[in-house]
Protein backbone atom coordinates (compact mmCIF):
# COMPACT_ATOMS: atom_id res chain seq x y z
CA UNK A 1 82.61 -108.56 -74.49
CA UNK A 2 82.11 -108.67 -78.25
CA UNK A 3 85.76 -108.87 -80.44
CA UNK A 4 85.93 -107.39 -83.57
CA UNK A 5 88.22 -109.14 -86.34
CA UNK A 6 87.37 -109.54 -89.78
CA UNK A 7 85.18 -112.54 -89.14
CA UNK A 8 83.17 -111.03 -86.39
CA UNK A 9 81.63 -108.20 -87.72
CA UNK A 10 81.70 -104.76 -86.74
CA UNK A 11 81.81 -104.47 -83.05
CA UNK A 12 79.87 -100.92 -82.21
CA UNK A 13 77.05 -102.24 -84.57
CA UNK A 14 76.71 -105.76 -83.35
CA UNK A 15 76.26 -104.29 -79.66
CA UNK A 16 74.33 -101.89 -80.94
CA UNK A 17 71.82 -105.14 -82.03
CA UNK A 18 72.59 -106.49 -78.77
CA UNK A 19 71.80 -103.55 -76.51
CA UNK A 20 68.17 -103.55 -77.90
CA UNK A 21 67.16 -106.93 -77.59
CA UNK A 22 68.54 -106.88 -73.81
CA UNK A 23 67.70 -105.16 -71.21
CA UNK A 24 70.29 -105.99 -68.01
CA UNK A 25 73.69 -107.42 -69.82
CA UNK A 26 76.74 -104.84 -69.14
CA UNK A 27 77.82 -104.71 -72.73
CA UNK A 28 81.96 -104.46 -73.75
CA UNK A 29 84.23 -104.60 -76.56
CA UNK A 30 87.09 -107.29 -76.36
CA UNK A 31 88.56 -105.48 -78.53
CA UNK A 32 88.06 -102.31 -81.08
CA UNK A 33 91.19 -101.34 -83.27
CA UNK A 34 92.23 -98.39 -82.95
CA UNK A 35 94.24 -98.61 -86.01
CA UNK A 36 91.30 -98.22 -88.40
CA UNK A 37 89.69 -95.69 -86.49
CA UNK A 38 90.41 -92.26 -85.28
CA UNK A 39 90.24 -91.81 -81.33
CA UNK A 40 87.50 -89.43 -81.74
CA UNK A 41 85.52 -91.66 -84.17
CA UNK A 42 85.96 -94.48 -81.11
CA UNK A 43 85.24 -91.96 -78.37
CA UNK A 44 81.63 -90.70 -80.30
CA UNK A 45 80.68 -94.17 -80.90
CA UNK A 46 81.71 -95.51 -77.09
CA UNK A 47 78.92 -92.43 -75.87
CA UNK A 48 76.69 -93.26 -78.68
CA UNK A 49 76.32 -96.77 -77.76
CA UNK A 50 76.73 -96.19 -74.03
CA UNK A 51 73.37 -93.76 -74.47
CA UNK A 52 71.15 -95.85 -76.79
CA UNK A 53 72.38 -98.74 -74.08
CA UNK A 54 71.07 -96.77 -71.14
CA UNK A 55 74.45 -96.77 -69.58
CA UNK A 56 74.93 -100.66 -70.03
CA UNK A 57 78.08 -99.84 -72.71
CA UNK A 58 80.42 -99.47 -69.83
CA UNK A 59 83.58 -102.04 -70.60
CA UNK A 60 85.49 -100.00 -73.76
CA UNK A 61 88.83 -102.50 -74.97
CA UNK A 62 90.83 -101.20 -77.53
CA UNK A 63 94.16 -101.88 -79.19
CA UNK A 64 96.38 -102.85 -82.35
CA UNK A 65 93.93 -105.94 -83.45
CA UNK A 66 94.60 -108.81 -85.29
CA UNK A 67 97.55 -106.88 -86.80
CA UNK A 68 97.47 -109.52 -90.39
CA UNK A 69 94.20 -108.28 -91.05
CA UNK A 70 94.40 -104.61 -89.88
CA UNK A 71 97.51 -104.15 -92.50
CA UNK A 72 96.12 -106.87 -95.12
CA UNK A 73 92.61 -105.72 -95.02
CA UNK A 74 92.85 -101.99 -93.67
CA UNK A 75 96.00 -101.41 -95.96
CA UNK A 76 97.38 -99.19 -92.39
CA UNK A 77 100.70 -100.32 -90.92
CA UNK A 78 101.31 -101.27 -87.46
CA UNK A 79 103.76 -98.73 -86.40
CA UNK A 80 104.39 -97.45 -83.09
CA UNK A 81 101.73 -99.06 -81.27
CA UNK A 82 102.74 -98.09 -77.72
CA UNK A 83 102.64 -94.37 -78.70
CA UNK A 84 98.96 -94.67 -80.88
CA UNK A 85 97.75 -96.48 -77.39
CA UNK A 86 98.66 -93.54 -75.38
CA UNK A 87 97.30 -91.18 -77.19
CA UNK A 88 94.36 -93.03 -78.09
CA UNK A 89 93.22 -92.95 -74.32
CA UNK A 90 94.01 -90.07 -73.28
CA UNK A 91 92.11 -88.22 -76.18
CA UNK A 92 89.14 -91.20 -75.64
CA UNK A 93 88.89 -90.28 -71.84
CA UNK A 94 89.04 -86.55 -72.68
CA UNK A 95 85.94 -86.09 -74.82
CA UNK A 96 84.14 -88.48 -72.56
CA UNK A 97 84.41 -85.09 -70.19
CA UNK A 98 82.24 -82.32 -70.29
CA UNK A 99 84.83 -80.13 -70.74
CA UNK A 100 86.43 -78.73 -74.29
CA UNK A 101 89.20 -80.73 -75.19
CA UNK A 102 92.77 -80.21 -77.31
CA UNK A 103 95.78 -82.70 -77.48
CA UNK A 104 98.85 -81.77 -79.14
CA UNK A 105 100.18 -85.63 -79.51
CA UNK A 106 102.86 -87.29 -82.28
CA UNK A 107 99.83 -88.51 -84.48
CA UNK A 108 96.65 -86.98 -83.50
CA UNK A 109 95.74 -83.50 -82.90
CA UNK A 110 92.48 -82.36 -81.67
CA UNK A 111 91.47 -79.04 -81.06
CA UNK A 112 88.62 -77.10 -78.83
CA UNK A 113 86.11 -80.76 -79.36
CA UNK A 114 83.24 -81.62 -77.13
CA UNK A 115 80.38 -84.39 -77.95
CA UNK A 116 77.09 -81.85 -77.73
CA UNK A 117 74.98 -84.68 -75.72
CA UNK A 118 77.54 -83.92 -73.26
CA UNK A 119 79.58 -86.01 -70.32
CA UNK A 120 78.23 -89.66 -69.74
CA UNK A 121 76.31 -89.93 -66.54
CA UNK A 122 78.16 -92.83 -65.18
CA UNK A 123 81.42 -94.70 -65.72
CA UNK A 124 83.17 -96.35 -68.56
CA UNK A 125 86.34 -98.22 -67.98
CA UNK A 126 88.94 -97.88 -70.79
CA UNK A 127 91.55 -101.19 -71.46
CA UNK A 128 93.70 -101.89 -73.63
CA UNK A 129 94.95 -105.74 -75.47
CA UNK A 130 98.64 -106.44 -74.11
CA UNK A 131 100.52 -109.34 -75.23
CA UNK A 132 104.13 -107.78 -74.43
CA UNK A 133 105.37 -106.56 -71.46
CA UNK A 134 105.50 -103.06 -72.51
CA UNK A 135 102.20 -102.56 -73.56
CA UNK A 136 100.89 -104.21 -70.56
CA UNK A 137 103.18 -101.82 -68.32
CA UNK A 138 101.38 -99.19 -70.34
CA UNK A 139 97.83 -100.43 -68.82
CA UNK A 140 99.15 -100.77 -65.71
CA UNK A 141 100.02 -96.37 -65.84
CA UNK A 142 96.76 -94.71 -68.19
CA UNK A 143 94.48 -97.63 -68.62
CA UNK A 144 91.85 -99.21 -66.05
CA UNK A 145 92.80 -102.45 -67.08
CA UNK A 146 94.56 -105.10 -69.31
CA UNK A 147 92.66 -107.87 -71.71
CA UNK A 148 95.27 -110.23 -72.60
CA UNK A 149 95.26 -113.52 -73.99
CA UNK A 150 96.73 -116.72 -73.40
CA UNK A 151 96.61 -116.76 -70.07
CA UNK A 152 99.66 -119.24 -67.82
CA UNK A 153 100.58 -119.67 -64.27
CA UNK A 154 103.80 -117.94 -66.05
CA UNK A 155 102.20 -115.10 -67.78
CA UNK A 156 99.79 -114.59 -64.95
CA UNK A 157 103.80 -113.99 -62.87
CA UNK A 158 105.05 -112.17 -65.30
CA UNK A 159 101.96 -109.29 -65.85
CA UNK A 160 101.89 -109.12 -62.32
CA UNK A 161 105.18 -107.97 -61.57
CA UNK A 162 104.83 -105.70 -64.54
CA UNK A 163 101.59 -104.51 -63.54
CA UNK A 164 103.32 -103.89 -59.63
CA UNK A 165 105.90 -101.87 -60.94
CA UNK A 166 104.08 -99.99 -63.11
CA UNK A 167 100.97 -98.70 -61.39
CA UNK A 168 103.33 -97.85 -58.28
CA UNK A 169 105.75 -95.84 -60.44
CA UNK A 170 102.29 -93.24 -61.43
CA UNK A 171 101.08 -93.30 -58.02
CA UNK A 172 98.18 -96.23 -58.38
CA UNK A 173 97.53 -98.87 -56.22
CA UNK A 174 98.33 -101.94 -58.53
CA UNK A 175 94.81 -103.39 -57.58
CA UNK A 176 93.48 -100.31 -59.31
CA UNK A 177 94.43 -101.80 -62.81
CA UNK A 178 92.04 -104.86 -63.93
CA UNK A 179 93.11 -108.20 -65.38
CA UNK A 180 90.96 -109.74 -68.33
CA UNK A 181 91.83 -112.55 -70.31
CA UNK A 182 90.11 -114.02 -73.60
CA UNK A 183 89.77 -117.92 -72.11
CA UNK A 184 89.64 -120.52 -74.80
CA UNK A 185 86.81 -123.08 -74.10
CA UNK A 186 85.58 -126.13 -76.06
CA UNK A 187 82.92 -129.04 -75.31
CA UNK A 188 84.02 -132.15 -73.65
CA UNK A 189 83.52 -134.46 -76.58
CA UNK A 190 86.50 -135.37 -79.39
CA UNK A 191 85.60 -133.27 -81.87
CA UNK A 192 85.17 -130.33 -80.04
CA UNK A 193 89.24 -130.60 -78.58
CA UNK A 194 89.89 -131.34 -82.19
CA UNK A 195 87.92 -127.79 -83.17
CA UNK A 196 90.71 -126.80 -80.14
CA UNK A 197 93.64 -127.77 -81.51
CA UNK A 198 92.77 -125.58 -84.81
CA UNK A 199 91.90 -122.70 -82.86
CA UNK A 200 95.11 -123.16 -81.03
CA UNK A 201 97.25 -124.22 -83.86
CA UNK A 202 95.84 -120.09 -85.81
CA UNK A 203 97.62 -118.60 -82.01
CA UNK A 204 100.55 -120.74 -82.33
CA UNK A 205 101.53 -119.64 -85.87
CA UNK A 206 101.63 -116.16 -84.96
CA UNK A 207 104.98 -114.81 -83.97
CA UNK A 208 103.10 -112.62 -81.36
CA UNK A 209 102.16 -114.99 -79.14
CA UNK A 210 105.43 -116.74 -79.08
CA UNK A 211 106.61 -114.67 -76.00
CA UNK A 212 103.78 -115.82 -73.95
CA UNK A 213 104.42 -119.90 -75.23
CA UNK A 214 108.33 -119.15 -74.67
CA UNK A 215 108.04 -118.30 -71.18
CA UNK A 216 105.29 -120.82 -70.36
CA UNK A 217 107.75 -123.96 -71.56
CA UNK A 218 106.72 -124.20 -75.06
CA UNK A 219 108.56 -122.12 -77.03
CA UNK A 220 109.73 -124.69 -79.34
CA UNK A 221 106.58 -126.52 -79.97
CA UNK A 222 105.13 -122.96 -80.93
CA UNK A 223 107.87 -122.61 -83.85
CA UNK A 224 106.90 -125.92 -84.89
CA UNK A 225 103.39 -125.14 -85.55
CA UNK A 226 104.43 -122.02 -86.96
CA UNK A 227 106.41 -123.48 -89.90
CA UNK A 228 103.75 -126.53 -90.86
CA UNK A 229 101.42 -123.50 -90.68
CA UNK A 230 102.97 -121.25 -92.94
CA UNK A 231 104.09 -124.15 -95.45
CA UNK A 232 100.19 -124.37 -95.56
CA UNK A 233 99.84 -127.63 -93.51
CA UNK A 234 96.72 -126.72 -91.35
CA UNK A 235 96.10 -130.44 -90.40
CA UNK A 236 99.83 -130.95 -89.49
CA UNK A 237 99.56 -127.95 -87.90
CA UNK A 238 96.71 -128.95 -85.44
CA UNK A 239 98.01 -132.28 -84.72
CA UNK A 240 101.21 -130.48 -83.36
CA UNK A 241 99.06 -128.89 -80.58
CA UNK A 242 99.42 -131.89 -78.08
CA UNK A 243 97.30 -132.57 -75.14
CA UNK A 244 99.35 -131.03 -72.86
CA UNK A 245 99.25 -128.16 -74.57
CA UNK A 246 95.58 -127.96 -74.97
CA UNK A 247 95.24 -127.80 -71.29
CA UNK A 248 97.85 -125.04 -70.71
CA UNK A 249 96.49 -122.65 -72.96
CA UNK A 250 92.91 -123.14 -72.53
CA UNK A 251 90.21 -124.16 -70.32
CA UNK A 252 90.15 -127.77 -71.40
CA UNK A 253 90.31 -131.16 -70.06
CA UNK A 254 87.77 -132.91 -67.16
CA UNK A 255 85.76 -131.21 -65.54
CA UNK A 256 87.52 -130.84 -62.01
CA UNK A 257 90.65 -129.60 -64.33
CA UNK A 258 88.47 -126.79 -66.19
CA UNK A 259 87.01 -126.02 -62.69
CA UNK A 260 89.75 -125.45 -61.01
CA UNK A 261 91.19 -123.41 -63.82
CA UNK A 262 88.65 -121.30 -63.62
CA UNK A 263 88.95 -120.60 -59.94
CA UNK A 264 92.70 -120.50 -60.06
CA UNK A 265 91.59 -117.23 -62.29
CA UNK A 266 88.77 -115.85 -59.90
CA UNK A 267 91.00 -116.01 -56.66
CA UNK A 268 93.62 -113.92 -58.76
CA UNK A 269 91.30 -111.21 -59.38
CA UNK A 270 91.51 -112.51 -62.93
CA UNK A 271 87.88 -112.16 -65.16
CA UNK A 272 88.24 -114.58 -67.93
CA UNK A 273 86.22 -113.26 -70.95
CA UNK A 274 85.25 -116.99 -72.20
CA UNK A 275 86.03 -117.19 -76.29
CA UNK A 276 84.19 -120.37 -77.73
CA UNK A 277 85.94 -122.31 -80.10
CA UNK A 278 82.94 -123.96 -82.08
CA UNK A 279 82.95 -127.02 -84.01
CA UNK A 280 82.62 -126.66 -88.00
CA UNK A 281 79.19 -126.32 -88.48
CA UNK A 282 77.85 -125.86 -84.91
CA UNK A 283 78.92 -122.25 -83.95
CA UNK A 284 75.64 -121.55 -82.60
CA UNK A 285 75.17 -124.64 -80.60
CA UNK A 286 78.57 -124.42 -79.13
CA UNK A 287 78.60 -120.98 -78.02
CA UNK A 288 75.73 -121.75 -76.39
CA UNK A 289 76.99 -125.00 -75.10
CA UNK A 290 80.23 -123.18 -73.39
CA UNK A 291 77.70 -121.27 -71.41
CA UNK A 292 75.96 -123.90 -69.97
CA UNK A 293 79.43 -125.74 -68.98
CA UNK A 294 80.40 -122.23 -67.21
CA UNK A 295 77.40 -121.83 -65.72
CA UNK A 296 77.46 -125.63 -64.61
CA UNK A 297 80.82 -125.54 -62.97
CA UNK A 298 80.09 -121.89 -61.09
CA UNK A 299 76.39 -124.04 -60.06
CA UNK A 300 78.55 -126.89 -58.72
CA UNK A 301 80.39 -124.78 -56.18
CA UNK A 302 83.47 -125.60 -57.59
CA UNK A 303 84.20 -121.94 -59.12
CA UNK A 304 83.06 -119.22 -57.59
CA UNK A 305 83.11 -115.69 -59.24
């Protein structure tokens, strides 16, 4: 599943590069904004891609982003982002029909629309990013799944529950709503659990994440990184991120620990999305690399999917 922040690129045309130089990979965005876009404007290019894919385009994430850049670089507030998800699927899922559509919603309004290549011929599953509880009960009632982030024994309780309640309150079986998380994942070597700590140190300064390191025991550590972060201290920043810490919040440590996270995961009905965190200068090589460490540990028997 390919992310889209301001680094990454734009997401429908790097999978657009990806879905013709592959031929079997189910292709997925991890996830779109759907602050900078229009739900139409995601819904024509979801069945663009999905077509020029042959039906591979089939995982469709969307949600607020990374909200710094979407008001710093987009120049669009965040506001109301419960409400813009909600109507965001619902109009998504409805031109993905072959019938006309309207929607009479509090920020979009589309009248008589339908794509003129017509209804897909197979299924695309619609998700949206949850961090909070509320927009994770949201998933759990109009979405066919959650991507979160971050993912504890503790947050893992918590979604559930949510999730539970939720999906049984619209009539769903809770099983019906799918759990993906974006799983950090380094090399085994020093440098590349240095290369962690900064990636954890960028979470750890955001306020938004602070719920998930509250109830997961390290609520206070997360406010310390936060202020050497914002006084511009990116080194004292990182070395804040302890051990410990590396291990909770990502798939880190020996192998029989990083193994058994993974499974913990699997046997939960969890998919972790894996999200390389490369060294400086080896991005390449270390993507690849946490591929190969996957794919050794599922090999081994030790993690089955």
């Amino acid at each position: 599943m390919i992310p889209q922040y301001g680094h990454c690129g734009e997401g429908f045309a790097v999978l657009a590069s990806v879905a013709r130089d592959t031929q079997r990979i189910k292709l997925g965005t991890s996830i779109l904004n759907f602050y900078s876009r229009t739900p139409t404007l995601l819904a024509l290019g979801a069945s663009t891609l999905y077509r020029m894919s042959g039906g591979r385009f089939i995982h469709f994430g969307l949600g607020t982003g990374g909200i710094g850049f979407t008001e710093r670089g987009h120049g669009v507030k965040i506001k109301r982002p419960l409400a813009r998800a909600r109507e965001t699927v619902d109009i998504v899922r409805g031109l993905l029909t072959s019938q006309r559509f309207s929607y009479e919603g509090q920020w979009f309004h589309v009248q008589d629309s339908r794509f003129r290549e017509g209804p897909l011929d197979g299924r695309m599953f619609l998700y949206l990013s949850a961090l909070n509880p509320k927009m994770v009960g949201l998933a759990a009632r109009v979405a066919d799944g959650l991507i979160t982030n971050w993912f504890t024994e503790e947050s893992y309780e918590e979604y559930a529950g949510i999730v539970q309640q939720e999906a049984e309150a619209v009539g769903r079986a809770p099983d019906e709503v799918k759990l993906f998380t974006l799983t950090m994942m380094a090399g085994e070597d020093d440098a590349s659990v240095e290369a962690m700590r900064r990636g954890l140190a960028f979470y750890f300064a955001s306020p938004h994440y602070h719920h998930i390191a509250e109830i997961s025991g390290y609520g206070a550590q997360a406010r310390q990184v936060q202020a050497a972060w914002q006084s511009r201290d990116l080194a004292g920043a990182s070395r804040l991120v302890t051990d410990a810490m590396v291990e909770k919040f990502a798939v880190m440590g020996s192998q029989e620990q990083r193994c058994n996270k993974l499974r913990w995961m699997m046997d939960r009905n969890v998919y972790p999305i894996m999200y390389p965190i490369p060294r400086p200068g080896h991005t390449i090589d270390d993507h690849f690399l946490v591929i190969e460490l996957v794919a050794r540990y599922l090999n081994a028997g030790q993690a089955q999917p």
